[in-house]
N, C-alpha and C. Protein backbone atom coordinates (compact mmCIF):
# COMPACT_ATOMS: atom_id res chain seq x y z
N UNK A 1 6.30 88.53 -35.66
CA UNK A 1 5.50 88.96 -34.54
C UNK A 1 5.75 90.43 -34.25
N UNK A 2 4.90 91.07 -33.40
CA UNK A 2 4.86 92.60 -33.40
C UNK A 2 5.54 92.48 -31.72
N UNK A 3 6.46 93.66 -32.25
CA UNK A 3 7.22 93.95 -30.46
C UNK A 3 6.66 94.95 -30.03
N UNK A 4 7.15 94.76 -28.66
CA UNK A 4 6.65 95.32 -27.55
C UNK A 4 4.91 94.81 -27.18
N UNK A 5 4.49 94.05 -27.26
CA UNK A 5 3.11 93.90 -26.89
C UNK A 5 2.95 92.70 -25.65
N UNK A 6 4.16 91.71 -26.22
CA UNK A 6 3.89 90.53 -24.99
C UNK A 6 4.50 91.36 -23.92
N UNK A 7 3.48 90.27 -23.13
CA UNK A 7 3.90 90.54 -21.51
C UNK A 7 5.35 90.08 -21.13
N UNK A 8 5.94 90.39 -20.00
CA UNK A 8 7.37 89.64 -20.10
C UNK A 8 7.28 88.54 -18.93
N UNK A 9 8.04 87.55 -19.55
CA UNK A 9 8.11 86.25 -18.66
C UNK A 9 9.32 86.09 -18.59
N UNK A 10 9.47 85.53 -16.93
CA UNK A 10 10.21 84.98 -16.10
C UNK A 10 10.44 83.95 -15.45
N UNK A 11 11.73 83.38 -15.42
CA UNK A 11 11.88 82.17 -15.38
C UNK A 11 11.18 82.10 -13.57
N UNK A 12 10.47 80.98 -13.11
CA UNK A 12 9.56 80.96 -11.73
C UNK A 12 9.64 79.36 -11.05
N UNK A 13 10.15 78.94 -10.14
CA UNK A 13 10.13 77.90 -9.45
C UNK A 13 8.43 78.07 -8.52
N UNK A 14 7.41 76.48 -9.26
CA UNK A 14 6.45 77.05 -8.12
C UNK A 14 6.60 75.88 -7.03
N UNK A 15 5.99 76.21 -5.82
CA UNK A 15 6.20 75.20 -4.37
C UNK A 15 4.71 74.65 -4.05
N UNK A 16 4.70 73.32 -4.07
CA UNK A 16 3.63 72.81 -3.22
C UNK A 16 3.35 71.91 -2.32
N UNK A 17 3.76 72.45 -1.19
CA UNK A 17 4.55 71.48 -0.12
C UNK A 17 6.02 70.96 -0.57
N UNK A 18 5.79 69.59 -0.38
CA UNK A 18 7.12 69.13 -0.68
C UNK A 18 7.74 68.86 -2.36
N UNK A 19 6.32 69.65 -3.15
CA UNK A 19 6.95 69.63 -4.50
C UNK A 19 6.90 70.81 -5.03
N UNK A 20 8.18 70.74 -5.79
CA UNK A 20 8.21 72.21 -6.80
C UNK A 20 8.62 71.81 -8.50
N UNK A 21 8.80 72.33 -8.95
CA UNK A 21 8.97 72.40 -10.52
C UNK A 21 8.85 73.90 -11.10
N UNK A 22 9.67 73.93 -12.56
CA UNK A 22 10.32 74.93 -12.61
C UNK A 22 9.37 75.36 -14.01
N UNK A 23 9.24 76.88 -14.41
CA UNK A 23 8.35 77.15 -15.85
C UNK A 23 8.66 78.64 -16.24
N UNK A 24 7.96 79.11 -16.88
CA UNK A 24 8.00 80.54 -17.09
C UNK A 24 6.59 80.84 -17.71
N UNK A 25 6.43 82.85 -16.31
CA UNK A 25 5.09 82.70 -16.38
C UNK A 25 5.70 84.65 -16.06
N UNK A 26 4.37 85.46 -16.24
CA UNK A 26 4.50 86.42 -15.88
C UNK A 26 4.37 86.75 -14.80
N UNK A 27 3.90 86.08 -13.55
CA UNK A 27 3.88 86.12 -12.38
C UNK A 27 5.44 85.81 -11.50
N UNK A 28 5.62 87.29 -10.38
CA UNK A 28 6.53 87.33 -10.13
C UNK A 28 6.06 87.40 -8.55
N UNK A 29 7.48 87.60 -7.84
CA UNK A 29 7.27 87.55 -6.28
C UNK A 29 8.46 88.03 -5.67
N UNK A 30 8.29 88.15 -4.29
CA UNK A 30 9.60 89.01 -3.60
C UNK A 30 10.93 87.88 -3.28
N UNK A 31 10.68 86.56 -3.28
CA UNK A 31 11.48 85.63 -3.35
C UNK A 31 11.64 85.03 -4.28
N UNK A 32 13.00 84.75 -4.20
CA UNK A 32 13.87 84.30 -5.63
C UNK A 32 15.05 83.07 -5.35
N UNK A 33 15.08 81.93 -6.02
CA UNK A 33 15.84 80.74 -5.40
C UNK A 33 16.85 80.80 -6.73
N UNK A 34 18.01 80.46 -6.83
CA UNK A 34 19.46 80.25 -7.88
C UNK A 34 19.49 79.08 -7.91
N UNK A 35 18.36 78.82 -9.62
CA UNK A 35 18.53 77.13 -9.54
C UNK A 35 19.83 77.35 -11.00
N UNK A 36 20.82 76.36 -10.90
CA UNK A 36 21.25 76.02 -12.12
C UNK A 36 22.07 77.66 -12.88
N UNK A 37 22.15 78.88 -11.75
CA UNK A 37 22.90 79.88 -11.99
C UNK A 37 21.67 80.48 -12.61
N UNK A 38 20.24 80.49 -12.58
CA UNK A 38 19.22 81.28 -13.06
C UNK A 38 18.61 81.64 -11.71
N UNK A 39 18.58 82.94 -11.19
CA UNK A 39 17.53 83.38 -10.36
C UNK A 39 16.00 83.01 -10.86
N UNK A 40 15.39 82.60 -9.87
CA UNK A 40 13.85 81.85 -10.42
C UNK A 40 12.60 82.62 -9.15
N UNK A 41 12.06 83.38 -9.74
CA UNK A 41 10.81 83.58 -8.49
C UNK A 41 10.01 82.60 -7.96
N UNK A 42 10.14 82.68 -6.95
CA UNK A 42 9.15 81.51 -5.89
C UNK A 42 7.86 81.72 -5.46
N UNK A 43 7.22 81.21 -6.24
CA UNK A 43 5.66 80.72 -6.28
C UNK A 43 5.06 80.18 -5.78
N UNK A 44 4.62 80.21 -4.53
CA UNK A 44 3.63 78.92 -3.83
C UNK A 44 2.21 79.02 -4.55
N UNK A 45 1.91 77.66 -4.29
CA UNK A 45 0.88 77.49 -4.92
C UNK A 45 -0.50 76.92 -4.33
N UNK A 46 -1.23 77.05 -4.23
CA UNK A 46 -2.04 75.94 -2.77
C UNK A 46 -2.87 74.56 -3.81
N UNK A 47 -3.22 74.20 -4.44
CA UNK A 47 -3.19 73.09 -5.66
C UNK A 47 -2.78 72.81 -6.67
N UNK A 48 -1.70 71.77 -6.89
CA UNK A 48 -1.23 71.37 -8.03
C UNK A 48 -2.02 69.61 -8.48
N UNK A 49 -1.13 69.37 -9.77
CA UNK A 49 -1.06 67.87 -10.05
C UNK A 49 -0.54 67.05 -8.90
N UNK A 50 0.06 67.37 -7.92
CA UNK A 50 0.65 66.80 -6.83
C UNK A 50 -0.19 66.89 -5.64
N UNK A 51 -1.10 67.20 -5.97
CA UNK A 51 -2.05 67.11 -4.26
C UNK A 51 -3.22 67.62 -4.75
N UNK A 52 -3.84 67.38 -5.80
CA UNK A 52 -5.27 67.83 -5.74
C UNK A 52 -5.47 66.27 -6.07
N UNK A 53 -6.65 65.46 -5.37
CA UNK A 53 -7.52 64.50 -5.90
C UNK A 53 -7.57 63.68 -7.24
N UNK A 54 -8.39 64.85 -7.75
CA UNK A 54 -8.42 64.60 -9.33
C UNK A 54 -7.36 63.98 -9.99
N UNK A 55 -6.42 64.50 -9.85
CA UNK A 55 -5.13 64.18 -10.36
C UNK A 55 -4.12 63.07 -9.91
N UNK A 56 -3.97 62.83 -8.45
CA UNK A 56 -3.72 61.99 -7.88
C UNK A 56 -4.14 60.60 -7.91
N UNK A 57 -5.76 60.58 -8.11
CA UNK A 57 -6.15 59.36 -8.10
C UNK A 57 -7.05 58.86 -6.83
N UNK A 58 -6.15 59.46 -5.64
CA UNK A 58 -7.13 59.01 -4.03
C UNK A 58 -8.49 59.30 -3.82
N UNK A 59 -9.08 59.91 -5.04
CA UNK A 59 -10.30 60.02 -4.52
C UNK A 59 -11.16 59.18 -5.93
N UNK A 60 -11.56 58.56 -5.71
CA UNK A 60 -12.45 57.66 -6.65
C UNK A 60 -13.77 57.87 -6.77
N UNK A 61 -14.65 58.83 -8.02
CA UNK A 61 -15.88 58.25 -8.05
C UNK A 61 -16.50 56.93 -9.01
N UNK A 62 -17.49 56.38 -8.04
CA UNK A 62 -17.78 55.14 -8.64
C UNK A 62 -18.88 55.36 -9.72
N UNK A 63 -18.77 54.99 -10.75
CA UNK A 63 -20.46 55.18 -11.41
C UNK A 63 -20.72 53.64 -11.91
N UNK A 64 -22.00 53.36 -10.93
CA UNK A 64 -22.32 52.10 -11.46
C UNK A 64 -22.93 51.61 -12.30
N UNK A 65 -23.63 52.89 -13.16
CA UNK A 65 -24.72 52.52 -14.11
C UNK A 65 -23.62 53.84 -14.72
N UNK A 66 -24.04 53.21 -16.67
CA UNK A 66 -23.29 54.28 -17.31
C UNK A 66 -24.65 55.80 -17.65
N UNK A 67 -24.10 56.66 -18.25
CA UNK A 67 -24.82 57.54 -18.35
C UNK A 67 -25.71 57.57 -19.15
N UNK A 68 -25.70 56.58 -20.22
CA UNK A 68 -27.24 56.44 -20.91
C UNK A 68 -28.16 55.74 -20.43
N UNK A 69 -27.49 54.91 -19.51
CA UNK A 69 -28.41 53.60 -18.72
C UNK A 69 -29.05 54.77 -17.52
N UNK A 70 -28.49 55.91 -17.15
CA UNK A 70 -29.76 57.02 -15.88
C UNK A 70 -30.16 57.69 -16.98
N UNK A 71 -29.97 58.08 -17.85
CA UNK A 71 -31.10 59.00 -18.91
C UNK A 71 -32.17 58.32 -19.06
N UNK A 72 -31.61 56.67 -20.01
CA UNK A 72 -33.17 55.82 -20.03
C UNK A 72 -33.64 55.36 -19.01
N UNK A 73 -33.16 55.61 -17.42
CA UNK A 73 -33.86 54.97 -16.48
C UNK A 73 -34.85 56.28 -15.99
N UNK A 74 -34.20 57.49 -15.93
CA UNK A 74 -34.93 58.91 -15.47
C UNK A 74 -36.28 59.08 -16.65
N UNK A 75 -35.81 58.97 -17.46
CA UNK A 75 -36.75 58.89 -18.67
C UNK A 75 -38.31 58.63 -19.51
N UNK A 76 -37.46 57.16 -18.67
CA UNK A 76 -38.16 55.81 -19.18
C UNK A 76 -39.80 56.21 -19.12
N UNK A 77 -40.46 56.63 -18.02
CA UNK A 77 -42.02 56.92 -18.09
C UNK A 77 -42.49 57.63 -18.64
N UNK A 78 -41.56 59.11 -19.08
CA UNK A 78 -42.21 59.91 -20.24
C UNK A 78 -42.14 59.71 -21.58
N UNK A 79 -41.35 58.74 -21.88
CA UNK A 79 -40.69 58.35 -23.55
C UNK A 79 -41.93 57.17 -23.35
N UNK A 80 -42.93 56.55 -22.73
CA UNK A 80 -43.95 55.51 -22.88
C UNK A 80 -45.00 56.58 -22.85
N UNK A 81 -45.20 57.76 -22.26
CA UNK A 81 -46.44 58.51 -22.13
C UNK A 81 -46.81 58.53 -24.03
């Protein structure tokens, strides 16, 4: 690989509410937490896997007809024209 070109990454604790987890990213910040004898920048975050919907599960869409069954139902009168 060719040096000097990557960006530099740092080890980063991010926060979302009551959850955090730990990564490395080039994004840094003025706060810094000593996990495990590694200074880690602190990241809030306002959506993660931990509180967005999607991911969680609490939000359910229902589909009651599958998606070829509304194509041939939207369809259906111009595919007879």
């Amino acid at each position: 690989m060719k040096k000097n070109i990557h960006p530099k990454v740092s080890p980063v604790l991010y926060v979302d509410g009551d959850h955090s987890w730990t990564g490395m990213s080039t994004v840094t910040s003025n706060e810094t937490k000593n996990i495990d004898g590694v200074d880690h920048y602190v990241v809030p975050v306002d959506i993660s896997s931990f509180t967005h919907p999607f991911y969680t599960g609490q939000k359910k869409i229902v589909d009651s007809a599958g998606r070829v069954e509304k194509f041939m139902r939207r369809y259906a009168n111009a595919a007879k024209k």
